[in-house]
Protein backbone atom coordinates (compact mmCIF):
# COMPACT_ATOMS: atom_id res chain seq x y z
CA UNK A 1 0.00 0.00 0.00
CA UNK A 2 1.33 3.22 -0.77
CA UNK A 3 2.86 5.50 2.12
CA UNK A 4 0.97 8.65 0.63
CA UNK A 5 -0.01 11.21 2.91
CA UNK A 6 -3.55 11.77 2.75
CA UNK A 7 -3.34 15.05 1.35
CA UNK A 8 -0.96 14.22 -1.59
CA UNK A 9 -2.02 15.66 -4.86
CA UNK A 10 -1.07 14.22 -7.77
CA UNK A 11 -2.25 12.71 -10.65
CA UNK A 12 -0.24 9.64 -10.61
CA UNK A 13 -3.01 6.04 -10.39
CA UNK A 14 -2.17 5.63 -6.17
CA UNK A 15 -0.99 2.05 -5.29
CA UNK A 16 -4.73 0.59 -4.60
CA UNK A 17 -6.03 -2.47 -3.96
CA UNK A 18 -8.60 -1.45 -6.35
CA UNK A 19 -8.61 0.06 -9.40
CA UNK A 20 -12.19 2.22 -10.88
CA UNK A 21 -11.52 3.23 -14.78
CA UNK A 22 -13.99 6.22 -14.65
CA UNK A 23 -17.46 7.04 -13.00
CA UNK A 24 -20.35 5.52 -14.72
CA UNK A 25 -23.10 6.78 -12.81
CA UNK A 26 -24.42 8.61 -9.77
CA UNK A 27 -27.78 7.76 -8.65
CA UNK A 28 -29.97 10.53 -6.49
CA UNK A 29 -33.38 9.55 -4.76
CA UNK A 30 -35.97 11.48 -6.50
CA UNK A 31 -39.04 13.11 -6.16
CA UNK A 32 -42.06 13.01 -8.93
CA UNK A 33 -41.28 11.89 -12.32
CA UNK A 34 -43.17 14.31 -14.53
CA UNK A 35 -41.10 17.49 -12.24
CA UNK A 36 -37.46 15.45 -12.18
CA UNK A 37 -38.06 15.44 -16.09
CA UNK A 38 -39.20 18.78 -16.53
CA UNK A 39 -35.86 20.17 -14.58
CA UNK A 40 -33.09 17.72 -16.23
CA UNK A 41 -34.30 16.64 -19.78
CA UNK A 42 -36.51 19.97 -20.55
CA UNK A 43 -34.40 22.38 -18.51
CA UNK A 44 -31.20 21.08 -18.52
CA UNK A 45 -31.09 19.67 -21.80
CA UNK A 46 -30.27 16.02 -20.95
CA UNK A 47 -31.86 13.20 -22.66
CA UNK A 48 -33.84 11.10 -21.05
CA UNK A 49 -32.60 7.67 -22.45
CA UNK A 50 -33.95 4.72 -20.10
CA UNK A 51 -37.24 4.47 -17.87
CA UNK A 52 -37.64 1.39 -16.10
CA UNK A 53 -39.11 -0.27 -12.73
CA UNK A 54 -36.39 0.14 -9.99
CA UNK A 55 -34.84 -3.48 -9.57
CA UNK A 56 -34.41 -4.09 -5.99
CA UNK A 57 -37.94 -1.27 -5.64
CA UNK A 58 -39.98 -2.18 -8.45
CA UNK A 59 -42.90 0.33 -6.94
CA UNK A 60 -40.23 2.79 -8.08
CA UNK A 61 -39.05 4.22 -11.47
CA UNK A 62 -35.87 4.30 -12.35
CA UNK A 63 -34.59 7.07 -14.65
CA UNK A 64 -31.57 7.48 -16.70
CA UNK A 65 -30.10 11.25 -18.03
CA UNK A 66 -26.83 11.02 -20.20
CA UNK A 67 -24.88 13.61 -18.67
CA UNK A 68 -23.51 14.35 -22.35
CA UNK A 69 -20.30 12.83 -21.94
CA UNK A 70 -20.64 9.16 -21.70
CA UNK A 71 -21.80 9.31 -18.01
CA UNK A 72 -25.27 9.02 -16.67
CA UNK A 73 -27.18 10.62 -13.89
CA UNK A 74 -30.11 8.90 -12.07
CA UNK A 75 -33.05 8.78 -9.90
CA UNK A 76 -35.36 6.68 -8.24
CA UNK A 77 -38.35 8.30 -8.53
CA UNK A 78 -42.60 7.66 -7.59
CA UNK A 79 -45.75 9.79 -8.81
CA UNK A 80 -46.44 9.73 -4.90
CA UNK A 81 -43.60 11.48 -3.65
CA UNK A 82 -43.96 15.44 -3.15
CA UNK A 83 -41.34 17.86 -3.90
CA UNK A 84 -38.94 18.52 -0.75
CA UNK A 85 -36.99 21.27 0.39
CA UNK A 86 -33.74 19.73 1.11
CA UNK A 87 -31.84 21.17 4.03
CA UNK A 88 -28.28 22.43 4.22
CA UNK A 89 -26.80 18.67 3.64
CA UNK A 90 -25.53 16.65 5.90
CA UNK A 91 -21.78 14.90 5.87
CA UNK A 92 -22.53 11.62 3.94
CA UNK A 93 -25.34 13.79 1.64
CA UNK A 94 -25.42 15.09 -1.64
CA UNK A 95 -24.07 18.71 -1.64
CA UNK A 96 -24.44 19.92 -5.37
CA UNK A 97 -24.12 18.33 -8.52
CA UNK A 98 -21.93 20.02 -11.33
CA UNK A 99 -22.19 19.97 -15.33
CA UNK A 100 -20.18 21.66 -17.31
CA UNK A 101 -21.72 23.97 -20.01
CA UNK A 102 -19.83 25.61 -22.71
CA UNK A 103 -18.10 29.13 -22.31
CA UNK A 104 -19.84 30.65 -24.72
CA UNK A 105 -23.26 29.74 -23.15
CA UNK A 106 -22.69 31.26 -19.72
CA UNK A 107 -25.00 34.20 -20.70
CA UNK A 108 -27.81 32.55 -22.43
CA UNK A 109 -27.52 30.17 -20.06
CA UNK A 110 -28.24 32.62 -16.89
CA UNK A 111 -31.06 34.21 -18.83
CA UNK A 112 -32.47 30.60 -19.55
CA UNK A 113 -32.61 30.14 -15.89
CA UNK A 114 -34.14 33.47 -15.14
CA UNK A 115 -36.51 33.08 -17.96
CA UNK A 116 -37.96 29.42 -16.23
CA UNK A 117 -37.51 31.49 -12.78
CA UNK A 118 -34.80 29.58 -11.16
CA UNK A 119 -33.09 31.23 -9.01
CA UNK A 120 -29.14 31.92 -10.24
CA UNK A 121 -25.65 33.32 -9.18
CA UNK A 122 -22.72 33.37 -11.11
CA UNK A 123 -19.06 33.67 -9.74
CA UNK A 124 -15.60 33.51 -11.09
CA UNK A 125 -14.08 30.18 -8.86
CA UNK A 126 -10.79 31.03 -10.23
CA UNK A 127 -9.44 27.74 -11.79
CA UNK A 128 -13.50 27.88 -13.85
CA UNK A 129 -16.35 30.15 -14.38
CA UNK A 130 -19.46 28.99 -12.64
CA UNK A 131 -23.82 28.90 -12.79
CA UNK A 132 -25.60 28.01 -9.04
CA UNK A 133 -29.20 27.51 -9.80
CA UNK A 134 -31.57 25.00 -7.60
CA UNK A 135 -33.76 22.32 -8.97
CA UNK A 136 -37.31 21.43 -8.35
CA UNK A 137 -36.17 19.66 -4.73
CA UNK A 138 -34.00 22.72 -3.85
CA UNK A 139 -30.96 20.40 -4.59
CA UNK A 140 -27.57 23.02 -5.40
CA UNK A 141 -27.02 22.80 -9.53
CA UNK A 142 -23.62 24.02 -10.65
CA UNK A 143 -22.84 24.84 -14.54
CA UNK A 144 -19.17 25.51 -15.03
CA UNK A 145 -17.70 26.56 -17.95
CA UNK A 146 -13.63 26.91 -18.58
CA UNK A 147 -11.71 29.83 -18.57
CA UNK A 148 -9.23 28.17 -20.47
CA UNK A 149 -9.29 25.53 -23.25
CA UNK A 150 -8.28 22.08 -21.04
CA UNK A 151 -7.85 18.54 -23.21
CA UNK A 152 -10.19 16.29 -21.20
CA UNK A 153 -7.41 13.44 -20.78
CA UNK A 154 -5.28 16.48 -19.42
CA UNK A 155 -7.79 18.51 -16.57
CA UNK A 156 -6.08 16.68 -13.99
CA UNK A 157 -3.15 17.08 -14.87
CA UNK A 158 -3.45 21.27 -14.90
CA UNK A 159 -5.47 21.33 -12.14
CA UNK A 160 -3.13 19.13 -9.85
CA UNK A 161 0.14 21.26 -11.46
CA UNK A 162 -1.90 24.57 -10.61
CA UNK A 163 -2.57 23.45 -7.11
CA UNK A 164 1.03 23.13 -6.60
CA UNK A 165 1.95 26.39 -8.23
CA UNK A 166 -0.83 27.77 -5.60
CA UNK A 167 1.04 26.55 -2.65
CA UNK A 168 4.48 27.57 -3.85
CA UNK A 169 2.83 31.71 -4.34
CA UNK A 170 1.36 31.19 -0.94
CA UNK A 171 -2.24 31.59 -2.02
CA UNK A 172 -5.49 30.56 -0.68
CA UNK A 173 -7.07 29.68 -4.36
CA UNK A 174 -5.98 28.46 -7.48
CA UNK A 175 -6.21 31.59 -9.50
CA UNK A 176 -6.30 32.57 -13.64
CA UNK A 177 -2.49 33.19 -13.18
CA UNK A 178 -1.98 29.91 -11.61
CA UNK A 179 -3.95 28.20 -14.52
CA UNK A 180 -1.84 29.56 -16.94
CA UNK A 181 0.99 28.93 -15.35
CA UNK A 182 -0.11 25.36 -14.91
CA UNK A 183 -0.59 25.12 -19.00
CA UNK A 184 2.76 26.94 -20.22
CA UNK A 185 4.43 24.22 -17.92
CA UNK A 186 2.75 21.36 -18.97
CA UNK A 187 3.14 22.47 -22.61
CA UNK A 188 -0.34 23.03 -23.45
CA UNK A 189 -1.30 25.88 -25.64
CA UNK A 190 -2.67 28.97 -23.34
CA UNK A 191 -6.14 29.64 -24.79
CA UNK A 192 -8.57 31.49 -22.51
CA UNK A 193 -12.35 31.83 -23.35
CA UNK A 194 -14.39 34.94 -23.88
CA UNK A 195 -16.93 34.79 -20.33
CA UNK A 196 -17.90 38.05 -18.63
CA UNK A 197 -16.14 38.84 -15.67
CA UNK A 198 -17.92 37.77 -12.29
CA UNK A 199 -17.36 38.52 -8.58
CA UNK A 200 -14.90 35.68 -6.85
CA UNK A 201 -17.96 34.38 -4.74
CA UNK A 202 -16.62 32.27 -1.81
CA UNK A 203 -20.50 32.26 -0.02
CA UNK A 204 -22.78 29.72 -1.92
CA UNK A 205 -23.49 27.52 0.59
């Protein structure tokens, strides 16, 4: 087993007992079908591609999203159950869940929102450009978009070189400069997209 401290960042596959090859999918306990729908596949934009009796629940449905990217999203849901307003989470619960939208949608994309009237705050995170909105349970939504143009195969790589560049300028966040920093190193070409500045938001929730 490796002697890692439990802080180590790197991007380097750790010396594990087992190995996972990517996230297939995450799986949220849901509310009423028709409303889960209405947010994800006719809000959200993603498409609804299996509906089936829950297997180990069969009195509940069991609905897939593709999350756009190979990965799926979801939810055991009955016509019975009534929306909820979820609480602040819990440690063990679902905090937010985060899709990433492309930087030249962040401003259709807010007035989207406002236009269905879901409430929406945008801040710059400093390593990406991010939505809040809530849907129909009150559960936290995040849309991020890139500042800069990433290579999937290489976002952990940047991110994990930024972090370090971070901790060697002595700085709380990973910042714009650090991402750049992080892609001149690595050798990756330093493209940054055209989003609207935003306030560095440290308070949602």
């Amino acid at each position: 087993m490796s002697q890692q401290t439990a802080t180590h960042i790197g991007t380097e596959t750790p010396d594990a007992p087992v190995s996972v090859v990517g996230t297939d999918h995450v799986t949220l306990e849901g509310t009423d079908p028709a409303e889960t729908i209405a947010f994800y596949r006719d809000l959200l934009g993603l498409p609804l591609v299996l509906s089936q009796p829950n297997l180990d629940r069969n009195h509940l449905t069991h609905l897939y999203f593709d999350t756009g990217d190979g990965r799926l999203l979801t939810f055991f849901v009955h016509e019975d159950r009534e929306r909820v307003d979820l609480p602040d989470p819990d440690p063990g619960q679902v905090h937010h869940l985060a899709f990433r939208i492309e930087a030249d949608a962040v401003a259709e994309t807010y007035a989207a929102l406002e236009d269905a009237g879901k409430p929406v705050s945008e801040y710059d995170r400093g390593a990406f450009h991010a939505l809040y909105t809530e849907d129909h349970n009150g559960l936290t939504i995040e849309l991020v978009a890139d500042k800069f143009e990433i290579p999937d195969a290489r976002r952990g790589e940047v991110l994990a070189h930024a972090h370090g560049l971070r901790l060697e300028d002595g700085a709380e966040f990973v910042t714009s400069k650090h991402m750049v920093a992080a892609l001149e190193a690595l050798g990756l070409p330093v493209v940054e997209n055209d989003i609207r500045p935003a306030a560095a938001g440290r308070d949602y929730r």
